[in-house]
C-alpha atoms as a PDB file:
ATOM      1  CA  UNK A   1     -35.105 -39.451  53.452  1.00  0.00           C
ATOM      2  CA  UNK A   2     -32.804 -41.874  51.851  1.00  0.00           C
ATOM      3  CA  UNK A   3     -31.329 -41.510  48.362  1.00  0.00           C
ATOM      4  CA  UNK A   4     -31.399 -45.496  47.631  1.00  0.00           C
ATOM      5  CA  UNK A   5     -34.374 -46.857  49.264  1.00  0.00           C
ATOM      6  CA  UNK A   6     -34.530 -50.471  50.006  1.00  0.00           C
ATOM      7  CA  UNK A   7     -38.014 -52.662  50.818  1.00  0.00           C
ATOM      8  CA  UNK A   8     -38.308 -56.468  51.338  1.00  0.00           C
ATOM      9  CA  UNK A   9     -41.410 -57.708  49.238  1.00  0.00           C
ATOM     10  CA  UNK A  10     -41.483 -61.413  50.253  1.00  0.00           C
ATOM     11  CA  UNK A  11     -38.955 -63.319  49.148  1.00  0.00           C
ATOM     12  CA  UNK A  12     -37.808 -60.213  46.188  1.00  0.00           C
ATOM     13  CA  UNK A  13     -36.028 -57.193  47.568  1.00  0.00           C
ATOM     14  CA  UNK A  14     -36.846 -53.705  45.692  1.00  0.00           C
ATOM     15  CA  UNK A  15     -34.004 -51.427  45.536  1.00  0.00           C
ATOM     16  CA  UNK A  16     -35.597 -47.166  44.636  1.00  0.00           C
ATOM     17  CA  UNK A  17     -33.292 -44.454  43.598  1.00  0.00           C
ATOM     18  CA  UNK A  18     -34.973 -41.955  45.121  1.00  0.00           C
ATOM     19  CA  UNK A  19     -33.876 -38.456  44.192  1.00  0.00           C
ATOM     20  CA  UNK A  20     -36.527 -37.374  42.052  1.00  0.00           C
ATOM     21  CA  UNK A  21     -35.881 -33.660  42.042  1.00  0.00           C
ATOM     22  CA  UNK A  22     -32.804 -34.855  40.247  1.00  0.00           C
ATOM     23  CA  UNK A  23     -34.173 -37.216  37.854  1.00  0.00           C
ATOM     24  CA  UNK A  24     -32.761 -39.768  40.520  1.00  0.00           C
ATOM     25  CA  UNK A  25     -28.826 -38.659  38.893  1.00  0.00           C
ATOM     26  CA  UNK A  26     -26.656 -40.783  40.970  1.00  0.00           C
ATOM     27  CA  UNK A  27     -24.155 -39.363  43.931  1.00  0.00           C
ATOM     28  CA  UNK A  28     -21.004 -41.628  44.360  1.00  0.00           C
ATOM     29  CA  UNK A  29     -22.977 -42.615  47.694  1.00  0.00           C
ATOM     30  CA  UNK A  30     -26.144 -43.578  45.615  1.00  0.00           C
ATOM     31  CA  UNK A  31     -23.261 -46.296  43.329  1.00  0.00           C
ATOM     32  CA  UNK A  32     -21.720 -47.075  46.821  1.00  0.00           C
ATOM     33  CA  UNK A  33     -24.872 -47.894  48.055  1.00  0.00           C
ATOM     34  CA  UNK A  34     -26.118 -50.051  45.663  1.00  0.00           C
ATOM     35  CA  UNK A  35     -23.226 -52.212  45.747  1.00  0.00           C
ATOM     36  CA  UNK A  36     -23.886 -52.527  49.503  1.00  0.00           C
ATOM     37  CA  UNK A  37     -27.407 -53.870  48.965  1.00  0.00           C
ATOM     38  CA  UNK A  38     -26.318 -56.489  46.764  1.00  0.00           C
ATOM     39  CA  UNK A  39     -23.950 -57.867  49.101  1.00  0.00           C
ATOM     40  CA  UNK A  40     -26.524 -57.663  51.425  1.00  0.00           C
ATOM     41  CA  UNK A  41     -28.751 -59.840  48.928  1.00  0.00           C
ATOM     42  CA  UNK A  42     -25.772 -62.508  48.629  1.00  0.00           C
ATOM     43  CA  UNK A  43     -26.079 -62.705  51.895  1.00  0.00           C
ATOM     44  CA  UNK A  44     -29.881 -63.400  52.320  1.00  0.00           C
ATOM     45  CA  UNK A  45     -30.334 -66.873  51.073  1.00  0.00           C
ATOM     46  CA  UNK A  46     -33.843 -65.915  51.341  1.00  0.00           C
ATOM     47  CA  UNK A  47     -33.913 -63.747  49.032  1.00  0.00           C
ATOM     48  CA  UNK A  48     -34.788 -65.065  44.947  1.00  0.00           C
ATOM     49  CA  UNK A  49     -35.041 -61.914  43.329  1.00  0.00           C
ATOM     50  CA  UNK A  50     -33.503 -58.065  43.073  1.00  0.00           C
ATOM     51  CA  UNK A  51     -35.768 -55.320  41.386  1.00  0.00           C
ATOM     52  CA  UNK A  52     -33.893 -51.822  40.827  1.00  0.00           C
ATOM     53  CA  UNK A  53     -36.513 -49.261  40.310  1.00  0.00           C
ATOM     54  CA  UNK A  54     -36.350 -44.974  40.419  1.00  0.00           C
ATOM     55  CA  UNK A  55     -38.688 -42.617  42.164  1.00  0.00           C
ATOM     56  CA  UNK A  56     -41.202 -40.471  40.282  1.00  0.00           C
ATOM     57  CA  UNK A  57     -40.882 -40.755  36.604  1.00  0.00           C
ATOM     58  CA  UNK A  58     -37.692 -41.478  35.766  1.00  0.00           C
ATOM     59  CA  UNK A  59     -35.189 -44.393  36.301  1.00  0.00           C
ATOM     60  CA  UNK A  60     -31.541 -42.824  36.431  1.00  0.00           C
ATOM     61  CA  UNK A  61     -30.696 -39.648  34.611  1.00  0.00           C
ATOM     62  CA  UNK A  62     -26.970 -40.372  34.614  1.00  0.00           C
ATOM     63  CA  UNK A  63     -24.205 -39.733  37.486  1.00  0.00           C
ATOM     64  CA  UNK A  64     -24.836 -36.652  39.001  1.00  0.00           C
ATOM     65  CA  UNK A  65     -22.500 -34.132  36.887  1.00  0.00           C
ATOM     66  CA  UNK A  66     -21.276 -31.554  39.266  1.00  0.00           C
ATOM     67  CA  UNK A  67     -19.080 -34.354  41.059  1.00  0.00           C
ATOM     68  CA  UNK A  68     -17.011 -34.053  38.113  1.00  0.00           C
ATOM     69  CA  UNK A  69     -16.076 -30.591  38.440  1.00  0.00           C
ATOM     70  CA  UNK A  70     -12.805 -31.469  40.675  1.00  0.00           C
ATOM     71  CA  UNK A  71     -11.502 -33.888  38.450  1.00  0.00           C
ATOM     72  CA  UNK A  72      -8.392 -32.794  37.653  1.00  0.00           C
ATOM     73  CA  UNK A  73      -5.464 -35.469  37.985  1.00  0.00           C
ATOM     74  CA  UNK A  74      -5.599 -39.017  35.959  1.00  0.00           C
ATOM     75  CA  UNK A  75      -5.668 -40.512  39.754  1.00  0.00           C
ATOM     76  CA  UNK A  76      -9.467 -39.103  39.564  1.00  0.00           C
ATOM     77  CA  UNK A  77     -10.500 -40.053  36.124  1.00  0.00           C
ATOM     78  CA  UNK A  78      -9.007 -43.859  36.523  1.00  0.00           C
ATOM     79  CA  UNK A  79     -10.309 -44.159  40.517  1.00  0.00           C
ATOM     80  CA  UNK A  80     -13.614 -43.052  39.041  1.00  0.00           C
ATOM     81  CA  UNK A  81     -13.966 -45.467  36.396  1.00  0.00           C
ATOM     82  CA  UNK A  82     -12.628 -48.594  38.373  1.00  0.00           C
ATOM     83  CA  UNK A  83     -15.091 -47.532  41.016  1.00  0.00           C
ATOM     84  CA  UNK A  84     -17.760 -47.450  38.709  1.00  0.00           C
ATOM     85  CA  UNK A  85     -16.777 -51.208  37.549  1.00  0.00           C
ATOM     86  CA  UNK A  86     -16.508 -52.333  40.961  1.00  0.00           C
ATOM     87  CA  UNK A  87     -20.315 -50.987  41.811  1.00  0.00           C
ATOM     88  CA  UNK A  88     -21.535 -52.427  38.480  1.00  0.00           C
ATOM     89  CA  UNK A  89     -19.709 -55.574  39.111  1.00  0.00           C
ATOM     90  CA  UNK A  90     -21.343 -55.783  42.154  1.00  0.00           C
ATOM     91  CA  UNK A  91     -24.700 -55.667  40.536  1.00  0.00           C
ATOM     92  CA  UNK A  92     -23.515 -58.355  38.330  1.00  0.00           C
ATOM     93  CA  UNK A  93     -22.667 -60.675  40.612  1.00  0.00           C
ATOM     94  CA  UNK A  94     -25.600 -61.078  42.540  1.00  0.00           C
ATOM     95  CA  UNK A  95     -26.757 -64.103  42.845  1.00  0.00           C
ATOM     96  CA  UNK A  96     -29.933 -64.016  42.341  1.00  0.00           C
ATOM     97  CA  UNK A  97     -31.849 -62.634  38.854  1.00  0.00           C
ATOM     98  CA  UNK A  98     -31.542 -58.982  38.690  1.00  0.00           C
ATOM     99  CA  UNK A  99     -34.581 -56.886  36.705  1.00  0.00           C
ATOM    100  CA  UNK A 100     -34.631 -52.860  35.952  1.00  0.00           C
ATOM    101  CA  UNK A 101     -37.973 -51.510  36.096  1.00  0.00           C
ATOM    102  CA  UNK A 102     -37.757 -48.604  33.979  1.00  0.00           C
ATOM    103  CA  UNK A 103     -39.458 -45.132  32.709  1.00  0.00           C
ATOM    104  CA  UNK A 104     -38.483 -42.084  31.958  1.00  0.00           C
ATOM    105  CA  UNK A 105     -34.718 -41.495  31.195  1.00  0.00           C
ATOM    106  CA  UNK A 106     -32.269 -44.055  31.261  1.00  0.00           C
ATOM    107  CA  UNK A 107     -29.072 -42.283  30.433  1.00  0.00           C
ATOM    108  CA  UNK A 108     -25.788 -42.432  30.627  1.00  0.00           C
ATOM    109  CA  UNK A 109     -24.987 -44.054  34.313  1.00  0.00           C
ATOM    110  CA  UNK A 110     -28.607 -45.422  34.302  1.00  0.00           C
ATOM    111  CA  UNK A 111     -28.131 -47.088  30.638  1.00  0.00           C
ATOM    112  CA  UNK A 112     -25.371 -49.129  32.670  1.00  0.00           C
ATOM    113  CA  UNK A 113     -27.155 -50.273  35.440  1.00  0.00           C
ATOM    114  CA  UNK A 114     -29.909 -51.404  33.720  1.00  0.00           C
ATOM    115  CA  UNK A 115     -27.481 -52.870  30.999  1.00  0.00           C
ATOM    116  CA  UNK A 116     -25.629 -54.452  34.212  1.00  0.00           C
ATOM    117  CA  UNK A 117     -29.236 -56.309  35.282  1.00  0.00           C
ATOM    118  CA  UNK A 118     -30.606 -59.194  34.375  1.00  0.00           C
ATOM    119  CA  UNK A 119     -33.693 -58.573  32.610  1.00  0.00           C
ATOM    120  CA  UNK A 120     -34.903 -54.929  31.843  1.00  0.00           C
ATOM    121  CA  UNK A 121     -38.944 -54.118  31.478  1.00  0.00           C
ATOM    122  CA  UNK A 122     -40.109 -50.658  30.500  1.00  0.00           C
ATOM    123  CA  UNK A 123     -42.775 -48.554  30.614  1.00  0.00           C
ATOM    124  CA  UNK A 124     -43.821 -46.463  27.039  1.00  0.00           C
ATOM    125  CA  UNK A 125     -42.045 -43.435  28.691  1.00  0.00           C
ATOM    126  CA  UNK A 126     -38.488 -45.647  29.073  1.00  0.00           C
ATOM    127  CA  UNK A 127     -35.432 -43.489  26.955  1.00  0.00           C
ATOM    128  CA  UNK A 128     -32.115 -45.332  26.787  1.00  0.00           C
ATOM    129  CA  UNK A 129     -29.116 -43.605  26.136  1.00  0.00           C
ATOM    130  CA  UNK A 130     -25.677 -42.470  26.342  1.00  0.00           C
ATOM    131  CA  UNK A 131     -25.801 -38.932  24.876  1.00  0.00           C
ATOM    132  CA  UNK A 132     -22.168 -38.293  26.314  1.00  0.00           C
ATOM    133  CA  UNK A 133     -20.603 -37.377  22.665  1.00  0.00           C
ATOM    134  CA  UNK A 134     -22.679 -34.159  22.885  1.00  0.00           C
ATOM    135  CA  UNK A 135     -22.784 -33.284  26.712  1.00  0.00           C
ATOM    136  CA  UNK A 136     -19.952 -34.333  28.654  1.00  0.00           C
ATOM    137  CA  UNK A 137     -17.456 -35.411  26.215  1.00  0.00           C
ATOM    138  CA  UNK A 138     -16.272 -38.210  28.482  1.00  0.00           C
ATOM    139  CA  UNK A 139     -16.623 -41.780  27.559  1.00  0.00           C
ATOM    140  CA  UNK A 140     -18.090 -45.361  28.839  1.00  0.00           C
ATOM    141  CA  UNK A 141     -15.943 -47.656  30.405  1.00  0.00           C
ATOM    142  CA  UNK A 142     -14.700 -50.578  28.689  1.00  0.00           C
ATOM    143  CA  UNK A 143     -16.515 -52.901  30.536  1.00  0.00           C
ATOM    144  CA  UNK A 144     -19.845 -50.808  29.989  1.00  0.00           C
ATOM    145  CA  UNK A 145     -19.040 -50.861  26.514  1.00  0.00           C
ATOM    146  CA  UNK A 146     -19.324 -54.657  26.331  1.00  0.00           C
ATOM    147  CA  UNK A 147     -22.155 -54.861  28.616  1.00  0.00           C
ATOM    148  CA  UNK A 148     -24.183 -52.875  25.601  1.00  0.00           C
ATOM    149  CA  UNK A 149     -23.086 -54.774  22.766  1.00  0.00           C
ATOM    150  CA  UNK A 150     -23.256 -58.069  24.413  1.00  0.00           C
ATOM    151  CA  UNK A 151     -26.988 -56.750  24.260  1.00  0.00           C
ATOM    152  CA  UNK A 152     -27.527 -55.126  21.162  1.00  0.00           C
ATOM    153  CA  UNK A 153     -23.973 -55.638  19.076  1.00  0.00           C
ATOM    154  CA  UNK A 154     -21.477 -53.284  18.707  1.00  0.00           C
ATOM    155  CA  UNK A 155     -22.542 -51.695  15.520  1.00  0.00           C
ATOM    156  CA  UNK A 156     -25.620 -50.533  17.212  1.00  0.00           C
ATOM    157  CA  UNK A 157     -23.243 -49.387  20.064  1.00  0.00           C
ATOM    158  CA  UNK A 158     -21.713 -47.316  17.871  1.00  0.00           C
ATOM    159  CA  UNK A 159     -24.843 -46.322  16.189  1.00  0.00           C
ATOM    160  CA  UNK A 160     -26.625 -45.295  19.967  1.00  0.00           C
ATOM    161  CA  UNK A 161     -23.051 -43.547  21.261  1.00  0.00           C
ATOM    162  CA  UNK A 162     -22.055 -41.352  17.900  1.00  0.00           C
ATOM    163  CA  UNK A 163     -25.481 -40.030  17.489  1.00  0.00           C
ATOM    164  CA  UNK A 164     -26.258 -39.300  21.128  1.00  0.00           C
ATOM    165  CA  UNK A 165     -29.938 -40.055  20.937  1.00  0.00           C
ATOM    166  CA  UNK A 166     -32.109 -41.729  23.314  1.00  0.00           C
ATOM    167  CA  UNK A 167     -33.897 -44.637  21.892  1.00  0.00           C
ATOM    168  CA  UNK A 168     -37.447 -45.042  22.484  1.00  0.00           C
ATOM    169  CA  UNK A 169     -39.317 -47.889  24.235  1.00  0.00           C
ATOM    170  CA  UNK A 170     -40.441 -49.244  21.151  1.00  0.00           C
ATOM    171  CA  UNK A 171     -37.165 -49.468  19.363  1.00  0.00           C
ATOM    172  CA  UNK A 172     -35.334 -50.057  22.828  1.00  0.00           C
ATOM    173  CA  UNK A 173     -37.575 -53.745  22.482  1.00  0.00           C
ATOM    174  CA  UNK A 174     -37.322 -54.470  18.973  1.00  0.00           C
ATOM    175  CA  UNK A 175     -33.463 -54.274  19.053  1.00  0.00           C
ATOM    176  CA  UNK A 176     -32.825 -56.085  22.288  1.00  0.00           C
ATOM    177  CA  UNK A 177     -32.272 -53.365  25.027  1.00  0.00           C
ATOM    178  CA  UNK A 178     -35.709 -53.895  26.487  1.00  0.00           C
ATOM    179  CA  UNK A 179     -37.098 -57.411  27.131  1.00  0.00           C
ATOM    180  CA  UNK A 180     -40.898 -55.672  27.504  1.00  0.00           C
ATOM    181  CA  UNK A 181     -42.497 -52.400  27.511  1.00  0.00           C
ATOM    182  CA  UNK A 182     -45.927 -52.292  29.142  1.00  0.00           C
ATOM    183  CA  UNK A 183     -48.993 -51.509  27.854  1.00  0.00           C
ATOM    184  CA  UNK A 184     -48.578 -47.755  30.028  1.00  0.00           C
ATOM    185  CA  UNK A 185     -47.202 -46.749  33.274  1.00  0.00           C
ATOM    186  CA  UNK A 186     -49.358 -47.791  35.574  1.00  0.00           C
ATOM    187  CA  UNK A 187     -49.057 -51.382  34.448  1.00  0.00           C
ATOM    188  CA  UNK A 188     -44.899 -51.629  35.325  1.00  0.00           C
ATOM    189  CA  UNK A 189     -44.821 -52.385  39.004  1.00  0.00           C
ATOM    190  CA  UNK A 190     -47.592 -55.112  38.637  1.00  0.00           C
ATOM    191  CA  UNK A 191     -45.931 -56.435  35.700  1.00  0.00           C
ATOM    192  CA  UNK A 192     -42.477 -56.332  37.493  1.00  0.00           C
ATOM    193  CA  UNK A 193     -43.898 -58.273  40.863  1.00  0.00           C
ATOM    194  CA  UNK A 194     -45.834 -60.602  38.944  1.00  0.00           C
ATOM    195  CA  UNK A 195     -42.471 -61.535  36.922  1.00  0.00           C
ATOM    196  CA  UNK A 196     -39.953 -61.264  40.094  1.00  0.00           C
ATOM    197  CA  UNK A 197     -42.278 -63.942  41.684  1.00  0.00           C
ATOM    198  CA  UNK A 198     -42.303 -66.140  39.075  1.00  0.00           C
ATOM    199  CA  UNK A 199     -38.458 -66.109  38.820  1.00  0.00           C
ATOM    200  CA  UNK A 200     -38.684 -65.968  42.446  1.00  0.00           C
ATOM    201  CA  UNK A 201     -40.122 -69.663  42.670  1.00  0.00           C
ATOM    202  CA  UNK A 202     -38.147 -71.412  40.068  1.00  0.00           C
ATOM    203  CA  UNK A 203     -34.743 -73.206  41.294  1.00  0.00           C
ATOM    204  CA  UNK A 204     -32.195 -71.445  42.539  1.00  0.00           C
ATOM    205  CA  UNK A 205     -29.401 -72.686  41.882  1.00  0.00           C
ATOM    206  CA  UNK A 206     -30.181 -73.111  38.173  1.00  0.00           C
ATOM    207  CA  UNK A 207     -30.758 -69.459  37.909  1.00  0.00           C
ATOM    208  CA  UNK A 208     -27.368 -68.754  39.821  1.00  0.00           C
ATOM    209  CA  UNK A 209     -25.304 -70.869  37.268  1.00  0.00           C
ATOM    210  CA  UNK A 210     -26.630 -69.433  34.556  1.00  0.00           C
ATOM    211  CA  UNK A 211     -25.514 -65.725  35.782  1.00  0.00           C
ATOM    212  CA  UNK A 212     -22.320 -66.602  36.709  1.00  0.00           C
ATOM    213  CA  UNK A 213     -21.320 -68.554  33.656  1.00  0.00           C
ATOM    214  CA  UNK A 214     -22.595 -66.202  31.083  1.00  0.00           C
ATOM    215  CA  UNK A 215     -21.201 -63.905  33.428  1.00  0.00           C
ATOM    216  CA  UNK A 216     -17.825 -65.020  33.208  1.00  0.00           C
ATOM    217  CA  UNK A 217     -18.099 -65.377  29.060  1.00  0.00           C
ATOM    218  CA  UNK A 218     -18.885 -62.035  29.117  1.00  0.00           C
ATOM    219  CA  UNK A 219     -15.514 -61.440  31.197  1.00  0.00           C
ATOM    220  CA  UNK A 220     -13.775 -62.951  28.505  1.00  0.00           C
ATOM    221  CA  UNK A 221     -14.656 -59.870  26.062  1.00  0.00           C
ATOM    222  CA  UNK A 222     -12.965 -57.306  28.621  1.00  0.00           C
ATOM    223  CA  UNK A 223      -9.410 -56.537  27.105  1.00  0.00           C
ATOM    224  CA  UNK A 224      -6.145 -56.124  29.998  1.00  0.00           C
ATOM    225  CA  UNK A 225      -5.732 -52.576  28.958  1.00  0.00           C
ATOM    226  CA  UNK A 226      -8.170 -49.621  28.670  1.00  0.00           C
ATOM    227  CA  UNK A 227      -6.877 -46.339  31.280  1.00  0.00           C
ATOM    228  CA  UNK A 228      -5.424 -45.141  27.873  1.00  0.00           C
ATOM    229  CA  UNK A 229      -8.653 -44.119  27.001  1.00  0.00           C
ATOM    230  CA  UNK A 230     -10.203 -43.074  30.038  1.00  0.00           C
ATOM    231  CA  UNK A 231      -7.498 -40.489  29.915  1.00  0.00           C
ATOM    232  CA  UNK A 232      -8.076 -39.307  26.419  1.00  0.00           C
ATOM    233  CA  UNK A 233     -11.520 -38.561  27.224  1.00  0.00           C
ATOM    234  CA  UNK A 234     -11.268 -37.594  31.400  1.00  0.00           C
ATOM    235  CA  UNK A 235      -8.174 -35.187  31.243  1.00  0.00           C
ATOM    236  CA  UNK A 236      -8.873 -33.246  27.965  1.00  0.00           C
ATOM    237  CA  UNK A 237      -9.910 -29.626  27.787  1.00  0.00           C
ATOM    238  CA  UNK A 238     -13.276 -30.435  25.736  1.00  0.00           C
ATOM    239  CA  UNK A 239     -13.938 -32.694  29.373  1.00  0.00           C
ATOM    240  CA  UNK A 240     -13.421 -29.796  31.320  1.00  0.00           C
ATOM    241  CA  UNK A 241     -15.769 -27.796  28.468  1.00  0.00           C
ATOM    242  CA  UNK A 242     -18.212 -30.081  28.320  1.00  0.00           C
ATOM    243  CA  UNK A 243     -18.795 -30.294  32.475  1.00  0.00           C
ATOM    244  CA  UNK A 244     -18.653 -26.596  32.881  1.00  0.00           C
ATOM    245  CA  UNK A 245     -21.332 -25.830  29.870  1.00  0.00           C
ATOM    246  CA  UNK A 246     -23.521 -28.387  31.478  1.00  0.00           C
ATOM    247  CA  UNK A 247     -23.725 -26.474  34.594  1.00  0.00           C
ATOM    248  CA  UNK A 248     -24.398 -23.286  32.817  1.00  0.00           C
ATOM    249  CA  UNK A 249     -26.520 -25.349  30.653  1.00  0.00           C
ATOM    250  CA  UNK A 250     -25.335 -23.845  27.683  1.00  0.00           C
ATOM    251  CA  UNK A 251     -23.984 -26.191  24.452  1.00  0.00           C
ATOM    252  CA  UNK A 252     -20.321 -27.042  24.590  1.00  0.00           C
ATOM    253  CA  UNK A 253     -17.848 -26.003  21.883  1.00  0.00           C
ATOM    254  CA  UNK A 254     -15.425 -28.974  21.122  1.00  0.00           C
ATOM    255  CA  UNK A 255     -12.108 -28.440  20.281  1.00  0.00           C
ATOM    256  CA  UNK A 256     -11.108 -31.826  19.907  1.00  0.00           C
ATOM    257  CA  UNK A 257      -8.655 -31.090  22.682  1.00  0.00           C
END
């Protein structure tokens, strides 16, 4: 079966990552494919609404780490990170409203897709996070950087990256992450329908210049430069630390190096 599922529902299009044994951790295919499906969607003039959902009880547990153990040469770090804005971009620039249905963990890659969405609705079970300070040691892109704070400012940013926790659903909705938690699990997918129709039948083309011009404000915020960084983090021996005591799920021991 298919890691990225994809059902038409009407005129709204449901999009599943669907690796559950994984905590649906995304492949470079899963990213690929996403971006695929909502070029597909631009396509569709049919189509008035994209839900991104994950299998089994979790949203997106991050990028799946072992594809990071080859990553030797800044030509991997920088392709990897311009990849990952060109998927999220993707996202972005669908026409049509975007909503994350969340629960369970939504960390690290998963905090960006559902930061890249429209709206985001979560069930009580819903953590948000980027815990990278104490597992990988690597470091969000610039443009995922301002996708967060254009949500929840950056001092929270900071707050959320420097402490590595995951933020609960309550919290996640009282500081602006979430939009709405349900009142449990069970009630997310009718609550997500019920809203994608009602976006669904409102006009169009309203909703599509609305994206695309906050959209492009938020543009504004990205600076020229940024592989400086990427580097510092992506090509450092605490990287290469932090990736191999993940897979022998040990803790890592920074150097600072």
């Amino acid at each position: 079966m298919s890691d990225v599922l994809v059902e038409r529902r009407g005129d709204v299009v449901w999009l599943t990552f669907n690796r559950p044994d994984a905590r649906n951790a995304m492949t470079f295919a899963m990213y690929e494919r996403m971006a695929e499906v909502a070029g597909e969607v631009n396509a569709d003039r049919g189509v008035r609404a994209l839900v991104l959902t994950g299998a089994g009880g979790a949203f997106v547990a991050g990028t799946d780490i072992s594809q990071f153990s080859e990553f030797t040469r800044n030509e991997d770090a920088l392709e990897y990170e311009a990849r990952m804005d060109a998927w999220l971009g993707a996202l972005e620039r669908v026409r049509v409203p975007t909503i994350a249905a969340l629960r369970g963990p939504v960390v690290g890659g998963g905090a960006a897709i559902a930061a890249a969405c429209d709206l985001r609705i979560a069930a009580p079970s819903a953590r948000f996070g980027v815990p990278v300070a104490r597992t990988l040691g690597n470091c969000f892109s610039m443009a995922n950087l301002v996708r967060l704070s254009s949500l929840v400012g950056v001092a929270r940013v900071k707050e959320i990256v420097f402490t590595a926790r995951l933020v609960d659903a309550e919290e996640a909705l009282r500081i602006g992450l979430y939009n709405e938690v349900t009142r449990d699990e069970d009630a997310l997918v009718p609550r997500v329908e019920e809203l994608a129709r009602q976006i669904a039948s409102h006009a169009p083309l309203t909703l599509q210049a609305t994206k695309e011009a906050l959209r492009r404000i938020r543009d504004r915020m990205l600076p020229e430069e940024s592989e400086d960084l990427i580097l510092l983090c992506y090509m450092s021996r605490d990287f290469r630390e932090g990736v191999q005591a993940f897979m022998e799920k040990r803790k890592p021991a920074w150097k600072g190096e």
